[in-house]
Every structure is written in C-alpha cells, then in structure tokens.
Protein backbone atom coordinates (compact mmCIF):
# COMPACT_ATOMS: atom_id res chain seq x y z
CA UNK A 1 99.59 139.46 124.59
CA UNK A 2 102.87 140.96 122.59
CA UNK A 3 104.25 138.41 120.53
CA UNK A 4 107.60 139.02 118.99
CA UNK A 5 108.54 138.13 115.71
CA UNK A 6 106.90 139.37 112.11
CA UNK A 7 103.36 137.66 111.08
CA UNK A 8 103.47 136.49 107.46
CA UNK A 9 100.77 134.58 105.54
CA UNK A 10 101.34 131.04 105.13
CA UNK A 11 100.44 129.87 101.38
CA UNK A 12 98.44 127.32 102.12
CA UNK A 13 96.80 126.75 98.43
CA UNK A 14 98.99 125.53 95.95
CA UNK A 15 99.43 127.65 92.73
CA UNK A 16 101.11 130.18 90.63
CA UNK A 17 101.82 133.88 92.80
CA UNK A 18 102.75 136.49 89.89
CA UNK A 19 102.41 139.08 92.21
CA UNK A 20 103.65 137.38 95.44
CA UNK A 21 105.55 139.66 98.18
CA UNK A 22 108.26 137.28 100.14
CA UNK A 23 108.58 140.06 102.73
CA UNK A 24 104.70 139.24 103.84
CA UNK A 25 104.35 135.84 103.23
CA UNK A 26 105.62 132.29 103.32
CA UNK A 27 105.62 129.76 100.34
CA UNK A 28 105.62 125.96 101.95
CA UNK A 29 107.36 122.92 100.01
CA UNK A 30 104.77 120.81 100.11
CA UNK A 31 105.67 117.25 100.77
CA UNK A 32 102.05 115.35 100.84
CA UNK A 33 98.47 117.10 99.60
CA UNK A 34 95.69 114.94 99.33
CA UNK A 35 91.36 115.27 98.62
CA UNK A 36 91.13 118.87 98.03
CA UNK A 37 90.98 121.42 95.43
CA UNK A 38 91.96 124.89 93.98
CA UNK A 39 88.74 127.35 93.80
CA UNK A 40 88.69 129.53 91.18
CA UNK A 41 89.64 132.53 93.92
CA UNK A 42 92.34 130.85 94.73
CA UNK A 43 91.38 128.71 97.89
CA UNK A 44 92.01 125.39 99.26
CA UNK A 45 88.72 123.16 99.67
CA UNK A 46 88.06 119.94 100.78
CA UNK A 47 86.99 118.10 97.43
CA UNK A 48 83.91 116.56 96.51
CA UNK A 49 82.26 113.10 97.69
CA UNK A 50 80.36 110.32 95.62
CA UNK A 51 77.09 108.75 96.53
CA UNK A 52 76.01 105.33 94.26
CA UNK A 53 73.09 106.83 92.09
CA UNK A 54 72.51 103.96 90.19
CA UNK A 55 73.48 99.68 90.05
CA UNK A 56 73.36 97.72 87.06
CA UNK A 57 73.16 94.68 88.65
CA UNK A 58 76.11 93.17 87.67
CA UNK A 59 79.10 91.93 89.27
CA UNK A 60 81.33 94.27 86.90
CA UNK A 61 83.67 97.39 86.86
CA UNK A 62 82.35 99.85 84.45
CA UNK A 63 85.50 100.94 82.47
CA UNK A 64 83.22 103.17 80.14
CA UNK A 65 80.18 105.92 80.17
CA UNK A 66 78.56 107.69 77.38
CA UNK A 67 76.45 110.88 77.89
CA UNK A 68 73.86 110.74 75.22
CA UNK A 69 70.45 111.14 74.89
CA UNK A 70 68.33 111.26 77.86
CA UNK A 71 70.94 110.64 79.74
CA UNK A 72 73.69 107.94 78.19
CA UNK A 73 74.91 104.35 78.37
CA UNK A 74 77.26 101.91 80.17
CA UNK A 75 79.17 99.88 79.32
CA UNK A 76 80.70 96.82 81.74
CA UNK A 77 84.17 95.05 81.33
CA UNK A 78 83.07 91.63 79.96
CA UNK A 79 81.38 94.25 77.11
CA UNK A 80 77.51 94.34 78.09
CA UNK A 81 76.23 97.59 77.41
CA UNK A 82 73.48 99.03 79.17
CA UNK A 83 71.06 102.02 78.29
CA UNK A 84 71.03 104.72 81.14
CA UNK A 85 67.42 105.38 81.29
CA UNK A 86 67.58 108.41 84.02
CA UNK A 87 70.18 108.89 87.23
CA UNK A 88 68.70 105.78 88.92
CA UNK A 89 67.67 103.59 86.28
CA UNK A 90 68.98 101.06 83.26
CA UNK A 91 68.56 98.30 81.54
CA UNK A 92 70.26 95.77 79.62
CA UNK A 93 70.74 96.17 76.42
CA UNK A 94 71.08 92.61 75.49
CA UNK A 95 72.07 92.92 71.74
CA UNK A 96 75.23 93.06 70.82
CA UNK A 97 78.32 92.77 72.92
CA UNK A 98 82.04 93.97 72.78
CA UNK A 99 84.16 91.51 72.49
CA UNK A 100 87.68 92.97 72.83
CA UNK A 101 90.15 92.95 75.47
CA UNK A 102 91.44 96.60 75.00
CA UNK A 103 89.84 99.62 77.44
CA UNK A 104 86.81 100.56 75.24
CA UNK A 105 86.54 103.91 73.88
CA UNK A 106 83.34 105.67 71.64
CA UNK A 107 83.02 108.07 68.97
CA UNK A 108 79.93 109.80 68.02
CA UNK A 109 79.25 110.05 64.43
CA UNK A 110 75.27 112.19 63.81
CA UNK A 111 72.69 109.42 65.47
CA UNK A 112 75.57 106.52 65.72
CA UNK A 113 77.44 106.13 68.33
CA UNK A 114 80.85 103.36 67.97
CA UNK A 115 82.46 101.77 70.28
CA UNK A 116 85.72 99.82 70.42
CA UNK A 117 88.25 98.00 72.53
CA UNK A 118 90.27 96.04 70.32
CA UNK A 119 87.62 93.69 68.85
CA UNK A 120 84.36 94.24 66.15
CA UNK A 121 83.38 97.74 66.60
CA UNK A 122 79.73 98.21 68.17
CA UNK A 123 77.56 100.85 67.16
CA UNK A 124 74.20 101.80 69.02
CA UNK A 125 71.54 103.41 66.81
CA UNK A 126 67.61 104.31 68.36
CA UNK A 127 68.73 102.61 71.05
CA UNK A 128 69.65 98.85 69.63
CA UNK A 129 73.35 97.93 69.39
CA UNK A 130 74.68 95.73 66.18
CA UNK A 131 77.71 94.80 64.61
CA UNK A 132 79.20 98.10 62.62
CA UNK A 133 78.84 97.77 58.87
CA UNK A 134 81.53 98.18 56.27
CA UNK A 135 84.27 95.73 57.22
CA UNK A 136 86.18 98.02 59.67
CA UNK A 137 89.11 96.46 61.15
CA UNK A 138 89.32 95.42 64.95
CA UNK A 139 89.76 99.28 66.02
CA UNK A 140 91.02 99.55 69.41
CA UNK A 141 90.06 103.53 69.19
CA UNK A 142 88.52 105.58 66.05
CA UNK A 143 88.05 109.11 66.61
CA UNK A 144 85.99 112.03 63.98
CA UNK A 145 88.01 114.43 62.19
CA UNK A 146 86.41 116.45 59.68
CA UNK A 147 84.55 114.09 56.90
CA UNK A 148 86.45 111.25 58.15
CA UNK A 149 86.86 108.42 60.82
CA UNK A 150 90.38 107.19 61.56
CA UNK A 151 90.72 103.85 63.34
CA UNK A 152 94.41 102.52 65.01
CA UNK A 153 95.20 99.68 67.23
CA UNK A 154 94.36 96.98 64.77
CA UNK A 155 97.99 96.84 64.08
CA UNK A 156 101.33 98.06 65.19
CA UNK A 157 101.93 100.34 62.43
CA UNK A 158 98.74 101.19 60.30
CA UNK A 159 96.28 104.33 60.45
CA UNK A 160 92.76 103.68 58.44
CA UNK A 161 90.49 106.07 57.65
CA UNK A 162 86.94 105.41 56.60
CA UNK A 163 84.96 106.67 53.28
CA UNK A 164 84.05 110.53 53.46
CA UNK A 165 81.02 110.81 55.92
CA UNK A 166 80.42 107.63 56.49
CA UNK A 167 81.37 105.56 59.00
CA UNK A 168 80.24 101.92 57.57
CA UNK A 169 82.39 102.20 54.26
CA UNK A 170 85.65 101.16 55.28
CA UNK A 171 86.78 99.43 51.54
CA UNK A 172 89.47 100.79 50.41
CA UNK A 173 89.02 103.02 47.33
CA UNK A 174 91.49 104.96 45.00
CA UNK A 175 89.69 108.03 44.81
CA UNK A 176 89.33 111.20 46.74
CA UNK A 177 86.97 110.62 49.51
CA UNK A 178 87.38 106.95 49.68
CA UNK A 179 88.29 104.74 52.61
CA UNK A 180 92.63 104.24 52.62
CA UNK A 181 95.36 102.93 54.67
CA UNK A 182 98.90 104.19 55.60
CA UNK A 183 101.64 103.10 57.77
CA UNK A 184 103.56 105.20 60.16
CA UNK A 185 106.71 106.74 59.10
CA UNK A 186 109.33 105.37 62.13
CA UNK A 187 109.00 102.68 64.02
CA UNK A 188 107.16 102.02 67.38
CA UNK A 189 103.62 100.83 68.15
CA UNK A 190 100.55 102.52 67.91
CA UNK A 191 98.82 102.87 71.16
CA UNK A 192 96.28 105.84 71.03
CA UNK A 193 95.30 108.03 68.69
CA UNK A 194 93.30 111.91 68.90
CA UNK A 195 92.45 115.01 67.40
CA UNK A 196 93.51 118.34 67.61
CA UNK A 197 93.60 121.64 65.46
CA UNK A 198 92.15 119.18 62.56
CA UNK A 199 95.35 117.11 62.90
CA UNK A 200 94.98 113.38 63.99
CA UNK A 201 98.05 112.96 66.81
CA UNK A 202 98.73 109.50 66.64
CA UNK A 203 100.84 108.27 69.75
CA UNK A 204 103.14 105.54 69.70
CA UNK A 205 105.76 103.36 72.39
CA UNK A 206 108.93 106.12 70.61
CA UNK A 207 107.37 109.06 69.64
CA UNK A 208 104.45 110.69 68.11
CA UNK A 209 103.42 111.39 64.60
CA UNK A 210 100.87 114.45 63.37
CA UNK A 211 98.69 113.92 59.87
CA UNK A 212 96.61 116.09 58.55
CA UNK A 213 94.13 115.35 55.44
CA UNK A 214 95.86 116.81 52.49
CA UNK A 215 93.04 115.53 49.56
CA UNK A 216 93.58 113.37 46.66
CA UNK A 217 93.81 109.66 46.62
CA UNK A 218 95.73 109.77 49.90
CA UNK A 219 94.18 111.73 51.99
CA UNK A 220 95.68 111.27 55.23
CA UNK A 221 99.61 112.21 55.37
CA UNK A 222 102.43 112.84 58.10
CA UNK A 223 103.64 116.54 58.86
CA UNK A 224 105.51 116.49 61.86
CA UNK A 225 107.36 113.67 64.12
CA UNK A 226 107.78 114.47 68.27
CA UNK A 227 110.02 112.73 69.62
CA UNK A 228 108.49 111.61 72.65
CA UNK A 229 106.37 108.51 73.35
CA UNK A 230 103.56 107.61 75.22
CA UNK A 231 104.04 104.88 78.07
CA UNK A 232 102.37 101.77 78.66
CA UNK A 233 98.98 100.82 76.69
CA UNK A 234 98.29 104.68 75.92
CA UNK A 235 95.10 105.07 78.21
CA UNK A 236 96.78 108.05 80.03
CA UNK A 237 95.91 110.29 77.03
CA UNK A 238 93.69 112.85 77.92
CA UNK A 239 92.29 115.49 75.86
CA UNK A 240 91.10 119.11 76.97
CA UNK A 241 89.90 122.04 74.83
CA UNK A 242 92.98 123.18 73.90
CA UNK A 243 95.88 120.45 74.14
CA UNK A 244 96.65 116.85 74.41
CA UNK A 245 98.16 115.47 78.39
CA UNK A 246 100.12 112.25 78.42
CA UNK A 247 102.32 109.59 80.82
CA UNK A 248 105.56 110.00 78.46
CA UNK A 249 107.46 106.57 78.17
CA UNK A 250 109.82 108.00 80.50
CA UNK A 251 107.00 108.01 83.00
CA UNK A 252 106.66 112.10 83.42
CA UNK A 253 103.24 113.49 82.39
CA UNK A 254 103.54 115.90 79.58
CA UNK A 255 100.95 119.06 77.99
CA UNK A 256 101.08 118.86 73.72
CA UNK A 257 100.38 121.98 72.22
CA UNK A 258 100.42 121.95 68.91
CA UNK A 259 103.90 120.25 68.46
CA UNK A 260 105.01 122.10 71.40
CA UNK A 261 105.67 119.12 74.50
CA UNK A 262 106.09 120.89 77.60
CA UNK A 263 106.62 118.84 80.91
CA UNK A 264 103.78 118.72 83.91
CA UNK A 265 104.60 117.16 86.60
CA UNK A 266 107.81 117.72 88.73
CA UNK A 267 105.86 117.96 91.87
CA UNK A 268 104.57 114.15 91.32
CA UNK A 269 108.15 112.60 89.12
CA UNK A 270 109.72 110.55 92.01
CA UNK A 271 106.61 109.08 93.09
CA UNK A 272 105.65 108.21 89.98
CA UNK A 273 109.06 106.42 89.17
CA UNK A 274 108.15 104.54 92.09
CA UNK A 275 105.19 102.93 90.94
CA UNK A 276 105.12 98.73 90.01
CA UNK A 277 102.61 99.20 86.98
CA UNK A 278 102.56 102.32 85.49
CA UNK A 279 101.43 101.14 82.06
CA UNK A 280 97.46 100.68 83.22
CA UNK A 281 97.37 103.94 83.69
CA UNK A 282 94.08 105.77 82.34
CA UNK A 283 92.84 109.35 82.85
CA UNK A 284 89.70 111.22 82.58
CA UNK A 285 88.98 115.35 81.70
CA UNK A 286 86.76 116.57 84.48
CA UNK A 287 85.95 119.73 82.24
CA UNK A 288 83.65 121.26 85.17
CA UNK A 289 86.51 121.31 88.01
CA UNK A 290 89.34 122.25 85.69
CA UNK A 291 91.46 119.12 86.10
CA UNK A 292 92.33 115.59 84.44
CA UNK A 293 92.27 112.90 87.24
CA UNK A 294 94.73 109.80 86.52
CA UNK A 295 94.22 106.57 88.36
CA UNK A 296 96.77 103.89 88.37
CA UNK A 297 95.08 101.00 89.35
CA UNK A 298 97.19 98.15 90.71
CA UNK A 299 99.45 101.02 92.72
CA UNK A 300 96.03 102.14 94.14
CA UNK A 301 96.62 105.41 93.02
CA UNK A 302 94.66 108.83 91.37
CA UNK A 303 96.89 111.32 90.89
CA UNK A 304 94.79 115.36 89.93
CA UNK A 305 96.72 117.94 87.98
CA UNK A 306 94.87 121.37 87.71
CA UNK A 307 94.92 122.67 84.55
CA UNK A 308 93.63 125.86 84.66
CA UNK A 309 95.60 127.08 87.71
CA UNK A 310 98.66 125.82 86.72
CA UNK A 311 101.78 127.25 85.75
CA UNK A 312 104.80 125.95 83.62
CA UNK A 313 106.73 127.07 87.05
CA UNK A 314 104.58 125.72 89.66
CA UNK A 315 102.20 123.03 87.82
CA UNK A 316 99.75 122.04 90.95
CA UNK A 317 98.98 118.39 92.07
CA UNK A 318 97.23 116.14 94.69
CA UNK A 319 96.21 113.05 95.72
CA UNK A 320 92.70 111.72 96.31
CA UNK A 321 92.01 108.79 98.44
CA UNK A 322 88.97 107.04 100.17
CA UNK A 323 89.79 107.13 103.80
CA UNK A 324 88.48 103.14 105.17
CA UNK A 325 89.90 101.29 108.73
CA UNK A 326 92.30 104.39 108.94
CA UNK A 327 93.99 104.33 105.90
CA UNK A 328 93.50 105.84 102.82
CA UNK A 329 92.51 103.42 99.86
CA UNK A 330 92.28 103.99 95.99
CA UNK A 331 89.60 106.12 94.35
CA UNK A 332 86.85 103.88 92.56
CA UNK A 333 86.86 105.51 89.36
CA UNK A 334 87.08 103.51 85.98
CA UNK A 335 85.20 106.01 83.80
CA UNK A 336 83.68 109.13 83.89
CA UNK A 337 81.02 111.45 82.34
CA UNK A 338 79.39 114.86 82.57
CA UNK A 339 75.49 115.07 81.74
CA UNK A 340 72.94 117.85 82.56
CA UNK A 341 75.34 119.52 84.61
CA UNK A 342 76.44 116.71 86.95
CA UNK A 343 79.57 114.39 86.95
CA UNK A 344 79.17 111.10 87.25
CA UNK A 345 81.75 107.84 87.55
CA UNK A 346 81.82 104.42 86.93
CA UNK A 347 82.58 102.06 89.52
CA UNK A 348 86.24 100.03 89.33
CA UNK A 349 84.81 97.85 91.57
CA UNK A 350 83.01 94.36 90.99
CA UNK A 351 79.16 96.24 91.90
CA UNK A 352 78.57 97.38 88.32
CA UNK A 353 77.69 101.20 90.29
CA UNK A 354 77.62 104.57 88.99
CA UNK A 355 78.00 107.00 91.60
CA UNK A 356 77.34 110.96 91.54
CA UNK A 357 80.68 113.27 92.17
CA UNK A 358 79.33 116.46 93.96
CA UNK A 359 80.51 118.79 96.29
CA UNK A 360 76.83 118.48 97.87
CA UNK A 361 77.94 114.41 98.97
CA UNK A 362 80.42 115.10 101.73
CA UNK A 363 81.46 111.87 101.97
CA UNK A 364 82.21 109.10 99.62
CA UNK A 365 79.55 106.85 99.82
CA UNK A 366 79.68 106.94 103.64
CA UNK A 367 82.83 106.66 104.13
CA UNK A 368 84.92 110.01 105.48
CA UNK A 369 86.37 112.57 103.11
CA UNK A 370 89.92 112.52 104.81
CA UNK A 371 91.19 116.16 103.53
CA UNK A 372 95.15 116.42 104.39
CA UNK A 373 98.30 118.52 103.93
CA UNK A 374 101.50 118.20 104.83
CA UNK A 375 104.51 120.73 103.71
CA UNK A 376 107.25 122.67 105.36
CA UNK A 377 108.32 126.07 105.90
CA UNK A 378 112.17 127.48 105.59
CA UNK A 379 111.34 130.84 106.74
CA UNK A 380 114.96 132.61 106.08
CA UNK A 381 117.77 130.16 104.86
CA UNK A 382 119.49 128.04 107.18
CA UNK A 383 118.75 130.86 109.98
CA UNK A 384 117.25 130.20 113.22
CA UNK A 385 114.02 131.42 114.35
CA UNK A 386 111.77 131.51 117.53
CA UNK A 387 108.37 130.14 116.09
CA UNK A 388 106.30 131.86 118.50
CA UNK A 389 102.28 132.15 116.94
CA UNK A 390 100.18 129.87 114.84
CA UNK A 391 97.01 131.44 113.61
CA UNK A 392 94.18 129.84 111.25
CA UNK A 393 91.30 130.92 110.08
CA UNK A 394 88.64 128.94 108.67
CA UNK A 395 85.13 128.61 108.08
CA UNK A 396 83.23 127.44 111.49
CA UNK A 397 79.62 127.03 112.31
CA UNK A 398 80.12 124.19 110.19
CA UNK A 399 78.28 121.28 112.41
CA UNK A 400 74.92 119.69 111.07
CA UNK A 401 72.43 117.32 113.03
CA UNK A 402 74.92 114.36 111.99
CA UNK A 403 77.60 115.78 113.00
CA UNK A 404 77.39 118.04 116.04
CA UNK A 405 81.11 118.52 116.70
CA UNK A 406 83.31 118.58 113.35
CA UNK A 407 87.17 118.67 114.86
CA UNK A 408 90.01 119.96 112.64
CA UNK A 409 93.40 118.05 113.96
CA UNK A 410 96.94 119.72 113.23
CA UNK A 411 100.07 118.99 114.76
CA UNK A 412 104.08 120.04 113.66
CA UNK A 413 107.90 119.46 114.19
CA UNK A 414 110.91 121.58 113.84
CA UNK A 415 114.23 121.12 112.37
CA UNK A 416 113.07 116.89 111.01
CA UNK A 417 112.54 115.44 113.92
CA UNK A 418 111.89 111.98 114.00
CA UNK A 419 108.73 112.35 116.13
CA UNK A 420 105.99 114.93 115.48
CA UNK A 421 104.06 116.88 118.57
CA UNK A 422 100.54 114.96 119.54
CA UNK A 423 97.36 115.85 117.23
CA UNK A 424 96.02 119.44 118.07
CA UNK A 425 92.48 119.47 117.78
CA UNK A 426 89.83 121.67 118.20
CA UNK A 427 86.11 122.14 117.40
CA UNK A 428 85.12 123.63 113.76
CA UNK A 429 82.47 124.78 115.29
CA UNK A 430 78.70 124.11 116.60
CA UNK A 431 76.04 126.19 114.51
CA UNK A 432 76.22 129.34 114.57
CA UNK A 433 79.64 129.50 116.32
CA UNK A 434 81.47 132.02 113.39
CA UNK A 435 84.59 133.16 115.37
CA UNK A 436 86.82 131.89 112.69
CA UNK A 437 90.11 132.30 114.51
CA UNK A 438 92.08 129.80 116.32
CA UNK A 439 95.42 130.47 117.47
CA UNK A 440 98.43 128.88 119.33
CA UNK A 441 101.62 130.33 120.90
CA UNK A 442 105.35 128.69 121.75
CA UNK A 443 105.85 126.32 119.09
CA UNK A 444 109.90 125.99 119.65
CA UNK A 445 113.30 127.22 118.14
CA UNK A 446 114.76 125.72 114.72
CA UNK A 447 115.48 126.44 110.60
CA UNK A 448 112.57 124.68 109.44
CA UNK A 449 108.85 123.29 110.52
CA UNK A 450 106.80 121.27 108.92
CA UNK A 451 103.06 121.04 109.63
CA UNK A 452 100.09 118.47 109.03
CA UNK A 453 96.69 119.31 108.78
CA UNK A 454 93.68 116.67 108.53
CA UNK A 455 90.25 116.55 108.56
CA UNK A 456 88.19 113.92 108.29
CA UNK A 457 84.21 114.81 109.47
CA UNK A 458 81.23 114.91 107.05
CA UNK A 459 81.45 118.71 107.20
CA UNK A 460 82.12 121.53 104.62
CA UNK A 461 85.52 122.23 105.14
CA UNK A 462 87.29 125.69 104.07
CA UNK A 463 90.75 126.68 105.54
CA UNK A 464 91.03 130.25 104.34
CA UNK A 465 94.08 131.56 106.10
CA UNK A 466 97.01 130.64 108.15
CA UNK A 467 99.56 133.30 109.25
CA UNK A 468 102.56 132.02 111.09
CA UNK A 469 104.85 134.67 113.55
CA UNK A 470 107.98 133.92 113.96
CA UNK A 471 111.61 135.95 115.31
CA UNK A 472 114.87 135.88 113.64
CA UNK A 473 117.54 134.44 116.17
CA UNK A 474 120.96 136.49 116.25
CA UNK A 475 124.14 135.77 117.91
C-alpha cells in the first residue's frame, strides 16, 4: 500500500553520530532506558543475566572479590575471607579477620595481597591470612605506586607512605626511601585515594590534591589542587585505563584526566539529585563491556555509563534492574571481578553468593531480563505531522524449547497524553521464523510521540532497526 509521508530511521541506540544526516533520520530524547547495552557496531542489546555459580555459606553480602591465583578470594561484610578454590567452590579461610567498618579495598604487592577497610590491614600470603607487619596505621585504602605504598583514611588529613619496596616497614625514617608522613595542603577530609600517570590523586569532601614522589627525605609532595570534591564516603571512585570517574560533592559524576575534570552525566543529573542517600554510593570498572556500573544501594539503584562510546556531547547512560512481581528491583551487585575471561559479582544480598554475569544467562537467576525504552520523537519543531507507518526490524527465530513464543510489547502516544494506546504485541518469532519485519500503519496526528518498548522473555533479544514515516501537515 502507498503510504505518504518520508521514512526516516529512528535512532534507537544511544550514542555519539559524527556523521549523522537529520534529513534521513530521527534522534529520540530519551526519557527512560533500562537493561541493555551499546555493541561495539553500534547496536542496542538486551544486556547480560547472572546465574549463582558459587555460595559461601554464609548469611552475608560480599562487598569485596579478588582475582588471584587459581581463581581469587572473598571476602564477606562482617570481614571473613574466603579462598575461591574454582567457579563453584571455597572455603573458609578461618585466620585472620577484618575488622573495620569501612568498604574493604586490596592492593597487590609481588605474592602479598592487603586488604583494608578502616581497621588492621590483612594480608594473605600462600594462602594464610595474618595481621600485616610493620605498624601500618588503620588504612581505610593503600594503593602501589612505583617503589611505594601510600595508605589514607586513618585520618582526616594525613597521606603515609611505606619504606621503598616493602610493604611491612611503615616506621618513619629520615632518609630517602624510608617510610614518611604528610598532611594535605587545604582543608577537607580524605575519603579515597588512587593512582594515575605515577601521581597518587588523593580525593577529599572540597577538592582533590595530586602528589607525585619527588626523592629525598620527603618523598611524596603536592603539585596540583582541583577544585572539586568527591561526595559521600568516596566509594564512587572508579578507575579505568586511562582516567579517574567520580560522584562530585555536588552529586554529578565527573571523568579526571590528568587535572583535566570534565562532567559525565547530564542525561542522569536530575535523577540523581533526587536520590535520599547518595553518599553509599560505590562503583565497579567492568573493563570487558566498556562501562563502570554504580549502584546506590538504599535508593535501589545501578546507574551504567559507557565509556568507550561516549561523547563529551552525548555521554550514554542506562538503568539496570531485576524485573520481580512486576516491578523492577535493584541489581544485587556489591563487588565485582574479572578472572579467566568471565565476570563475576558478589552478592548484596544476605546469601553470601557469587553469581556469573554473561550474556549466555538470559535471565538473572531466573528471574526475567525486563529490557525497556522509552523516548520521544519531535520530528520538525512544533509542526504537525500525520504519523502514518511504524516499522521494526529485529532479530526473530528467537524461541527455544523454554520458551516457544518470545513476544516483544510496544505501545505510543502523541502530543503527552495522559493515557498511552494498549500494549502492541507480537511474536519474536518461533524457530526458524526469520522475516524480521513488523510493521504498523495509522498511528494519529500531533508534534510529538513518544514510544515504549519492553521485553521481558528468556530470549536473545536484538532490535536492529526502526524507521518511522510520517507527513508534514500544512495549512
């Protein structure tokens, strides 16, 4: 049948277009994106699920993982640590335990491996953990820079570094190479510290400070002062190859370069503001998808930013949410490693489980993947149009044993209607059904239309196009 009107591509994947033509396609606002992800061709997918791999058998969230060794360690919130013997096996370490209150962080240092949260610092060698030698101070984080350990969070105000290559001499000497002390140069509280470019970036409540080891009796100094601050306990800092990400104290998420601070996340800033307890924020580098995933616990929240597809003008975001009773629910994450290839999380939940992330698991632990979108298209200014053809394409033939009828639901209203049209759906396909078209005609008249898309069925699902027709009114 003729349809009237000109046929543009819909952008449905969020991202940067530096060769985008406006006279063939249409770029939605996007109001609401949640549990999928960018491909590296520049594709939306529905994300990855999580099956429970392995149970410690403890009543305890697992706010920390280590990949080491065969495979790594544990460790539980009341500060047992537990060696990770394979995917589906561990065992108690029973020696001895954190006892900090702070979220525990590790630092690997040749065959010893230090962790600390605020209280004695822990280090695991050949498998047996013991008090760390050396009379370090009650570190809340020490990270490895060069020859040196620097430890913060023992007090508002003081950076300590450790004796040259070696990590249980922490007596304070006079000489070059000796352990040392100094105090930030402004005021504000130390709450994280990291390194970058062989500078230690320590982050404070007001702003950060950059040292760098200079030699000589005092060996660690401060260079450069940026003022900006990190919010809450400092948990949101996350560090990828090349730059430092960050909850600022004005509760935007910010990329440090260098000392260059550059802001992320415009797409996500009101939402955020509206959150009762930013400050237990914490966030994790998922190096093999490209993003840092950010979970704000008591709002029930992960927030994804995707690095690598970004742009400084169009910075991309989503949600991710288990989907449970018909409503999504916060992500279980409380740590988070990568090991021989896979990615792995600890549970925030009181099961003490570790659960694979893969895009093999397509749903979370059996409950539905609940992929959904929801944004709006202006086609020409505040003109009116006849919206008269809907076309998607996406990937069918998609139904398994388990699922012999995968549906894909969309529905729309023009102009902000206060009630949308009733769920479209229609089958994604039995096996070996490939026509990957669907199409519908005669949406209405208006200046703008928003659309929502959901899926929620143990399927792959891949929504590759959608081209939207629509006719300029005149008169």
């Amino acid at each position: 049948m003729a349809v009237r009107g000109t046929p543009k591509n819909v952008l449905i994947a969020p991202g940067a277009y530096k060769d985008l033509n406006l006279e063939e396609n249409y770029v939605p606002n996007y109001i609401d994106l949640r549990n999928g992800y960018m491909t590296d061709q520049g594709a939306y997918h529905k994300r990855s699920g999580y099956l429970q791999k392995n149970d410690l058998g403890v009543d305890k969230p697992i706010p920390l993982l280590i990949p080491e060794d065969s495979f790594g360690y544990a460790v539980t919130e009341d500060g047992r640590i537990f060696k990770l013997t394979s995917e589906t096996a561990s065992s108690d370490m029973a020696g001895q335990r954190l006892n900090g209150t702070k979220r525990p962080y590790y630092v690997k240092s040749e065959n010893t491996i230090v962790v600390c949260d605020g209280g004695d610092p822990v280090k695991i060698v050949a498998g047996v953990t013991s008090l760390l030698g050396g009379s370090p101070k009650k570190f809340k984080r020490m990270i490895k820079l060069g020859d040196y350990h620097l430890g913060v969070g023992q007090d508002d105000t003081e950076l300590r570094w450790s004796a040259a290559n070696n990590i249980e001499n922490w007596t304070v000497g006079v000489g070059a190479g000796d352990s040392g002390f100094a105090n930030v140069t402004k005021n504000g509280v130390i709450k994280n510290i990291e390194g970058l470019r062989k500078r230690a970036v320590i982050f404070k409540d007001s702003d950060i400070e950059i040292w760098f080891n200079r030699g000589g009796a005092t060996q660690w100094v401060p260079v450069e002062t940026i003022e900006k601050g990190i919010f809450g306990e400092g948990d949101s800092l996350v560090k990828e190859t090349n730059a430092l990400y960050f909850l600022g104290n004005d509760r935007r998420f910010y990329r440090l370069d260098g000392v260059n601070v550059t802001p992320i996340s415009s797409p996500m800033e009101d939402y955020i503001q509206s959150f009762v307890d930013p400050a237990s924020c914490y966030g994790f580098n998922c190096a093999q998808e490209h993003v840092i995933r950010w979970t704000f616990p008591t709002d029930g929240v992960t927030l994804v930013y995707d690095y690598k597809n970004s742009s400084p003008q169009r910075p991309i975001w989503w949600e991710e949410n288990t989907w449970d009773r018909g409503q999504f629910r916060r992500m279980p994450f409380s740590s988070y490693m990568e090991i021989n290839e896979k990615q792995y999380f600890g549970s925030f939940n009181l099961d003490g489980f570790i659960h694979e992330w893969s895009k093999d698991h397509l749903t979370d632990n059996g409950l539905p993947i609940r992929e959904f979108r929801h944004f709006a298209i202006k086609p020409g200014g505040g003109k009116k149009f006849r919206f008269n053809k809907l076309l998607f394409n996406l990937k069918r033939g998609v139904a398994t044993t388990a699922v012999t009828n995968p549906r894909f639901m969309w529905r729309y209203k023009i102009d902000r209607e206060t009630t949308w049209s009733p769920w479209d759906e229609f089958s994604m396909g039995s096996v070996g059904d490939t026509d990957p078209f669907i199409e519908r005609y005669q949406l209405g008249l208006g200046r703008i239309i928003e659309f929502q898309i959901a899926q929620s069925d143990a399927v792959d699902t891949f929504l590759m196009e959608m081209w939207l027709t629509a006719k300029e009114l005149r008169g």
